[in-house]
N, C-alpha and C. Protein backbone atom coordinates (compact mmCIF):
# COMPACT_ATOMS: atom_id res chain seq x y z
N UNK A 1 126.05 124.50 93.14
CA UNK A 1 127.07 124.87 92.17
C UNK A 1 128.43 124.85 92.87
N UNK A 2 128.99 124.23 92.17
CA UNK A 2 130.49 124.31 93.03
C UNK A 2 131.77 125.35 93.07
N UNK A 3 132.47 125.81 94.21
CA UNK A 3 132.98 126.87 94.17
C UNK A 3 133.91 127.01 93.19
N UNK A 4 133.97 128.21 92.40
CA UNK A 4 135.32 128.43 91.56
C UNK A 4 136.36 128.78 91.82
N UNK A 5 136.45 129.46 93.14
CA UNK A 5 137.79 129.70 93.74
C UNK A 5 137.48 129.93 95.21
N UNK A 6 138.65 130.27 96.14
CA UNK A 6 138.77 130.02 97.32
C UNK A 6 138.18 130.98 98.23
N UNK A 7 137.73 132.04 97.50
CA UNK A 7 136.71 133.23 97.81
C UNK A 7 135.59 132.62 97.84
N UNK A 8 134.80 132.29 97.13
CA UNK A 8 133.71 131.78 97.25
C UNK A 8 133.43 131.09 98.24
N UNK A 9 134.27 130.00 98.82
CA UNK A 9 134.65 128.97 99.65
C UNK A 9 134.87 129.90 101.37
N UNK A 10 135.37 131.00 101.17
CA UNK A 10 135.70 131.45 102.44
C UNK A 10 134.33 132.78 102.64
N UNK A 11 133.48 133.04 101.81
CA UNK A 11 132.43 133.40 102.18
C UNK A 11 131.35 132.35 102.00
N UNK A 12 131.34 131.15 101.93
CA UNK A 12 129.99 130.51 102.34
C UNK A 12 130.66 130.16 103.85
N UNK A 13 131.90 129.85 104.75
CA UNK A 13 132.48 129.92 105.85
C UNK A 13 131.83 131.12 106.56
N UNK A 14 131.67 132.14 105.80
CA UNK A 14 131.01 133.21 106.53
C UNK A 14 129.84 133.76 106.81
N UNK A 15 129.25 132.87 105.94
CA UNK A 15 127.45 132.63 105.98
C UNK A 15 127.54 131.76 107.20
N UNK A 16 128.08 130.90 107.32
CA UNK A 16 127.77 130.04 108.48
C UNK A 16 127.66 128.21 107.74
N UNK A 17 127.87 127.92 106.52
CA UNK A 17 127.61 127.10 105.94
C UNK A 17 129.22 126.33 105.87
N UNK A 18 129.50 125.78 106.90
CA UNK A 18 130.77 125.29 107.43
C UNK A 18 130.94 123.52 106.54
N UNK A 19 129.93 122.93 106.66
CA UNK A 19 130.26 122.09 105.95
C UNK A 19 130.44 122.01 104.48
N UNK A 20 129.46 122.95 103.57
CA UNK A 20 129.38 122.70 102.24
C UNK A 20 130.86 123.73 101.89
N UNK A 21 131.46 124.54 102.81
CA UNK A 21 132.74 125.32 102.60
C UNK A 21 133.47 124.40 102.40
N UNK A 22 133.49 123.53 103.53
CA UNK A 22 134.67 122.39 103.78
C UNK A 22 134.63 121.45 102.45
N UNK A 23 133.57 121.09 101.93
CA UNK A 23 133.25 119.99 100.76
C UNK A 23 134.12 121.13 99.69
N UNK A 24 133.40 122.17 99.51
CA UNK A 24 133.86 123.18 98.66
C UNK A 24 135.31 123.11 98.43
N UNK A 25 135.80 123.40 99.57
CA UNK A 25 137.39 123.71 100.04
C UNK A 25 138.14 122.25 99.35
N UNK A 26 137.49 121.49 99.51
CA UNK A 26 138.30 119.52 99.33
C UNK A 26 137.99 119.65 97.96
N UNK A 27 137.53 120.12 97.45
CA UNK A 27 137.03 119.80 95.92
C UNK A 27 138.28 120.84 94.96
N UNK A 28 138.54 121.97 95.60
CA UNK A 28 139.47 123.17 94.41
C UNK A 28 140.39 122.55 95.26
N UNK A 29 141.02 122.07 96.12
CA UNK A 29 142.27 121.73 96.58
C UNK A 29 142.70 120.27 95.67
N UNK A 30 141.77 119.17 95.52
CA UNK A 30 142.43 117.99 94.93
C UNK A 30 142.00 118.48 93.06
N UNK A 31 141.73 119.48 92.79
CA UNK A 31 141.28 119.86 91.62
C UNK A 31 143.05 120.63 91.10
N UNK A 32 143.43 121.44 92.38
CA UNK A 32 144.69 122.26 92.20
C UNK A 32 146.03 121.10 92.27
N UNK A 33 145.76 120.17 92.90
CA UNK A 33 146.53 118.74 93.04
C UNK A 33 147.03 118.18 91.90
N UNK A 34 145.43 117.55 91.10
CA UNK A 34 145.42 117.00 89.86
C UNK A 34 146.22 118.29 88.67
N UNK A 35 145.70 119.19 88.64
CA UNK A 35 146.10 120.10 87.72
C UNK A 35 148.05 120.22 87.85
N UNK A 36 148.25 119.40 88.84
CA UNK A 36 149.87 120.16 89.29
C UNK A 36 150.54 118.80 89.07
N UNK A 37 150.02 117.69 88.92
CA UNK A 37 150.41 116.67 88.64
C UNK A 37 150.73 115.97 87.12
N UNK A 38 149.54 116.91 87.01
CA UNK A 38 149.29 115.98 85.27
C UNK A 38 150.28 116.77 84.42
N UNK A 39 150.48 116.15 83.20
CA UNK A 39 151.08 117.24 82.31
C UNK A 39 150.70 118.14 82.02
N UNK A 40 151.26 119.30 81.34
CA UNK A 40 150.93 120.66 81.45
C UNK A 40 149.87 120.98 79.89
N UNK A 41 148.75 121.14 79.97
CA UNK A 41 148.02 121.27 78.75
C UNK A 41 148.56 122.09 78.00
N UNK A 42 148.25 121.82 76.42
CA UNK A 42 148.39 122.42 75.40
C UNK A 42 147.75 123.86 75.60
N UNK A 43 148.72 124.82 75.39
CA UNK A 43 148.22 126.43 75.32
C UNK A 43 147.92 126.31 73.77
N UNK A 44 147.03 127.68 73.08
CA UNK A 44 146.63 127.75 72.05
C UNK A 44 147.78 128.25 71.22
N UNK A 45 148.35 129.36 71.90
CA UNK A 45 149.29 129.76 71.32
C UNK A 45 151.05 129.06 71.24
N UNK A 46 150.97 127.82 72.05
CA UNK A 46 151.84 127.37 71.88
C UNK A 46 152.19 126.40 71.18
N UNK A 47 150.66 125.75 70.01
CA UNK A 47 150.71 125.32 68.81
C UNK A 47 152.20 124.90 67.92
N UNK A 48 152.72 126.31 67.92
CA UNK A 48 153.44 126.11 66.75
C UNK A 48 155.10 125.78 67.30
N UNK A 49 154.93 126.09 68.54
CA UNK A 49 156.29 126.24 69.00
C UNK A 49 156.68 125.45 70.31
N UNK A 50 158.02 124.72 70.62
CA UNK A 50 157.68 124.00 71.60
C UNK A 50 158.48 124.69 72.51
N UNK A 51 157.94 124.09 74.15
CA UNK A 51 158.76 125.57 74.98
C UNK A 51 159.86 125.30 75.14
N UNK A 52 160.58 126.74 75.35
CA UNK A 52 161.66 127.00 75.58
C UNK A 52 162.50 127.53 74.09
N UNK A 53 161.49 127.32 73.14
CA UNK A 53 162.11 128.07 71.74
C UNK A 53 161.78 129.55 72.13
N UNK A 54 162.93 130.26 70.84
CA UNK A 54 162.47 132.01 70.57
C UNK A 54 161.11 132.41 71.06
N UNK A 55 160.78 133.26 71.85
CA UNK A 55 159.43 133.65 72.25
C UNK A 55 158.61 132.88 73.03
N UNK A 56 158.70 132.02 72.97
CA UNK A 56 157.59 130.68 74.10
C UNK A 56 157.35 131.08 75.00
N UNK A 57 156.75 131.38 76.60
CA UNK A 57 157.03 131.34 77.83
C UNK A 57 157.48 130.35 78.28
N UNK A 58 158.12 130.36 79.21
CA UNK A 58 158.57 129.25 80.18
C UNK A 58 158.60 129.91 81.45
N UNK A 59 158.44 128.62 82.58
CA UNK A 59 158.40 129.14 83.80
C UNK A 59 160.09 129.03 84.48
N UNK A 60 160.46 130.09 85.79
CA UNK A 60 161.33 129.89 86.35
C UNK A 60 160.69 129.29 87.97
N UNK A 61 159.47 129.19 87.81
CA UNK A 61 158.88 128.22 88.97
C UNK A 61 157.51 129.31 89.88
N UNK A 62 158.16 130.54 89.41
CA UNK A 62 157.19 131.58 90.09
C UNK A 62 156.32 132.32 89.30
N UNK A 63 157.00 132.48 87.87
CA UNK A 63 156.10 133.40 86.50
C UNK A 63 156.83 132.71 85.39
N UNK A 64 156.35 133.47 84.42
CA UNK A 64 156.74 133.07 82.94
C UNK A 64 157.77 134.30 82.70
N UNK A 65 158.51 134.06 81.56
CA UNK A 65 159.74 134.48 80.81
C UNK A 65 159.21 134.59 78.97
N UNK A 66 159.55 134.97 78.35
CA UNK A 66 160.18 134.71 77.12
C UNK A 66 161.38 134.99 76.98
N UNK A 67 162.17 134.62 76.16
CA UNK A 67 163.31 135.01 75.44
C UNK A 67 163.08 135.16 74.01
N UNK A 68 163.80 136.25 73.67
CA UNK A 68 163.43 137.08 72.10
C UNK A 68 164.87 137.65 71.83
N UNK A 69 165.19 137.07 70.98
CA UNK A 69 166.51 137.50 70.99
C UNK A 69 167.91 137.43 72.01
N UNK A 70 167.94 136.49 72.67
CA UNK A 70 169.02 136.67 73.85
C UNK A 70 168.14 137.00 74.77
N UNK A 71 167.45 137.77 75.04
CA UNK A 71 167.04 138.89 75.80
C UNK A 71 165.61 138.23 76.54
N UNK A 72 165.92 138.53 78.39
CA UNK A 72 164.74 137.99 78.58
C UNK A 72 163.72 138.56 79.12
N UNK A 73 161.96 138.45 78.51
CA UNK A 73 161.10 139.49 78.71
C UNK A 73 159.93 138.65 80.00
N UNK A 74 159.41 139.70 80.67
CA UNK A 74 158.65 139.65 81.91
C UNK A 74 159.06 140.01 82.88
N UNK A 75 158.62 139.76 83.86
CA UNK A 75 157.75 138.14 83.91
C UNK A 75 156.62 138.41 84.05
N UNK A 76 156.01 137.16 83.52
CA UNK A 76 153.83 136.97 83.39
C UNK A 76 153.47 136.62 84.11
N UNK A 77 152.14 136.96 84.75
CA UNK A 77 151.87 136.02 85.70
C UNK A 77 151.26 134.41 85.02
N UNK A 78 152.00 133.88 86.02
CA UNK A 78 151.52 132.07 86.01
C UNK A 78 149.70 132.17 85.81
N UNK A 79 149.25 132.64 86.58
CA UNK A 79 147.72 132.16 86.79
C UNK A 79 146.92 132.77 85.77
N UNK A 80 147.43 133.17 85.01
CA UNK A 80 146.61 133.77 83.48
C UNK A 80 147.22 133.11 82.78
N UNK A 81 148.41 132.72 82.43
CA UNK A 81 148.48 131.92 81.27
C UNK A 81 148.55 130.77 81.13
N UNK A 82 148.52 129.94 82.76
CA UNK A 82 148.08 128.46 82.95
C UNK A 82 146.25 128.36 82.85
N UNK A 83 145.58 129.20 82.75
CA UNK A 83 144.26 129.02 83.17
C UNK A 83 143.60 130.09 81.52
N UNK A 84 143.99 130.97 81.55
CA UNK A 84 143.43 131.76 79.98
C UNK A 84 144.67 131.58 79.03
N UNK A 85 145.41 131.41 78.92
CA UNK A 85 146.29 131.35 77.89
C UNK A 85 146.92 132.51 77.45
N UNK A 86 147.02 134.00 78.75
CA UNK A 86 147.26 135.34 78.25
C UNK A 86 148.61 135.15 78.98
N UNK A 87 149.06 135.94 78.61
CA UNK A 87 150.45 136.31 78.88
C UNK A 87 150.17 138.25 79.95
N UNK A 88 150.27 137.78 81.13
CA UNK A 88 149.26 139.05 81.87
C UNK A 88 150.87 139.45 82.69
N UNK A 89 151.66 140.84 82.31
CA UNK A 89 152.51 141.79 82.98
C UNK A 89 152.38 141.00 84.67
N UNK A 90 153.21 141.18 85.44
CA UNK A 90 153.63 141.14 86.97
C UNK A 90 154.25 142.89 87.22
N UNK A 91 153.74 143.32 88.20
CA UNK A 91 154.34 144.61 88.92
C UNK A 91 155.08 144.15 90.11
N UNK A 92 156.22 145.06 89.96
CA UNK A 92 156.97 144.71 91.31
C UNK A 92 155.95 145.24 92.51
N UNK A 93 155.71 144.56 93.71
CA UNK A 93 154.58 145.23 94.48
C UNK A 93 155.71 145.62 96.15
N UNK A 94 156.69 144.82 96.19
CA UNK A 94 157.38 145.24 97.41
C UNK A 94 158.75 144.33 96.66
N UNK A 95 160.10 144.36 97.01
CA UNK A 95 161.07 143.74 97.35
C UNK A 95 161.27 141.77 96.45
N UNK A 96 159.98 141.63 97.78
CA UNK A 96 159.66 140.29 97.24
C UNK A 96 158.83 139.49 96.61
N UNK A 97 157.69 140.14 96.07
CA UNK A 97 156.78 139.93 95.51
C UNK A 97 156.34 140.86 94.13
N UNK A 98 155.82 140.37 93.12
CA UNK A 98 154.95 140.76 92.00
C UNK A 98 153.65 140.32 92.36
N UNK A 99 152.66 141.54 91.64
CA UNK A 99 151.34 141.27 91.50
C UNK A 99 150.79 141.50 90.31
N UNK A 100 149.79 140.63 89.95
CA UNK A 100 148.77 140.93 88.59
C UNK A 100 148.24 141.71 88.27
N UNK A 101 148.10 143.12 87.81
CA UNK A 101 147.30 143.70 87.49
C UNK A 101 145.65 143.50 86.86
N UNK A 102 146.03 141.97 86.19
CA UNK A 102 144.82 141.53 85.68
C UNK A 102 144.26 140.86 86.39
N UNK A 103 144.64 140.05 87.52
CA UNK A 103 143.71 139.03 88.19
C UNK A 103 144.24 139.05 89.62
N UNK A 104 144.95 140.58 90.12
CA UNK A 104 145.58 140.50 91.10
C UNK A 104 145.84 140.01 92.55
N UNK A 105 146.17 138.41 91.34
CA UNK A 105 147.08 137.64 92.21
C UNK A 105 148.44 137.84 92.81
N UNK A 106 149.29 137.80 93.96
CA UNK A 106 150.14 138.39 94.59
C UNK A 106 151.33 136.65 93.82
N UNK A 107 152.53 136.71 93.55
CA UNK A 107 153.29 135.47 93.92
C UNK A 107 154.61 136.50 94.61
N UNK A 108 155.62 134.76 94.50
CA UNK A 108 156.65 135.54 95.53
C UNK A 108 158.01 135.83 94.30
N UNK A 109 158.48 136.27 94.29
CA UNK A 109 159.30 136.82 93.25
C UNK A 109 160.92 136.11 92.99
N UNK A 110 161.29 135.58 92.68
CA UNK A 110 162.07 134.60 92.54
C UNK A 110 163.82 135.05 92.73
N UNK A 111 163.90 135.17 93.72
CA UNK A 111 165.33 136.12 93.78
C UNK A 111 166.65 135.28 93.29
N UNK A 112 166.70 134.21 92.87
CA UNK A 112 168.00 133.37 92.91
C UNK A 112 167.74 133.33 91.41
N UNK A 113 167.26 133.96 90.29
CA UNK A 113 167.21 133.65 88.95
C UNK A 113 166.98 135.07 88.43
């Protein structure tokens, strides 16, 4: 079965199973490649609206945004709503970084925007 994420991948490394890690490892890396290359799939909820209108998310390169009125709300984390389609809160966790509460993923926090 092939790994779903990079955990998986860094405990079969720790079983001792160095090559099928490494296959593992080459497989979510040109998988994260392709995904970053191609165009950006249709979200469910973004059906009706195209981005960058009233409410949409959009990215500033690190999380998502909406704007609602002038006014701009978040930021989401990227890795829930590129992968589930949720719109998942970021906590400030230090200075320079937000983290997920839902899938707590760490990114780096975008200071020039």
């Amino acid at each position: 079965m092939p790994a779903r994420n990079y955990d998986e991948v860094l405990d079969l490394f720790r079983k001792g199973a160095v090559a099928e890690a490494e296959e593992q490892f080459n497989a979510l890396h040109e998988d994260a490649l392709a995904r970053q290359s191609s165009p950006r799939r249709e979200h469910a909820d973004a059906s009706k609206t195209e981005p960058g209108e009233e409410g949409q998310p959009v990215s500033d390169g690190s999380a998502y945004y909406r704007v609602v009125n002038g006014k701009k709300h978040g930021p989401y984390c990227r890795h829930c709503y590129d992968t589930e389609s949720r719109l998942e809160k970021l906590r400030l966790l230090n200075v320079a970084t937000y983290i997920c509460s839902s899938c707590k993923r760490e990114c780096a926090r975008n200071l020039c925007g």
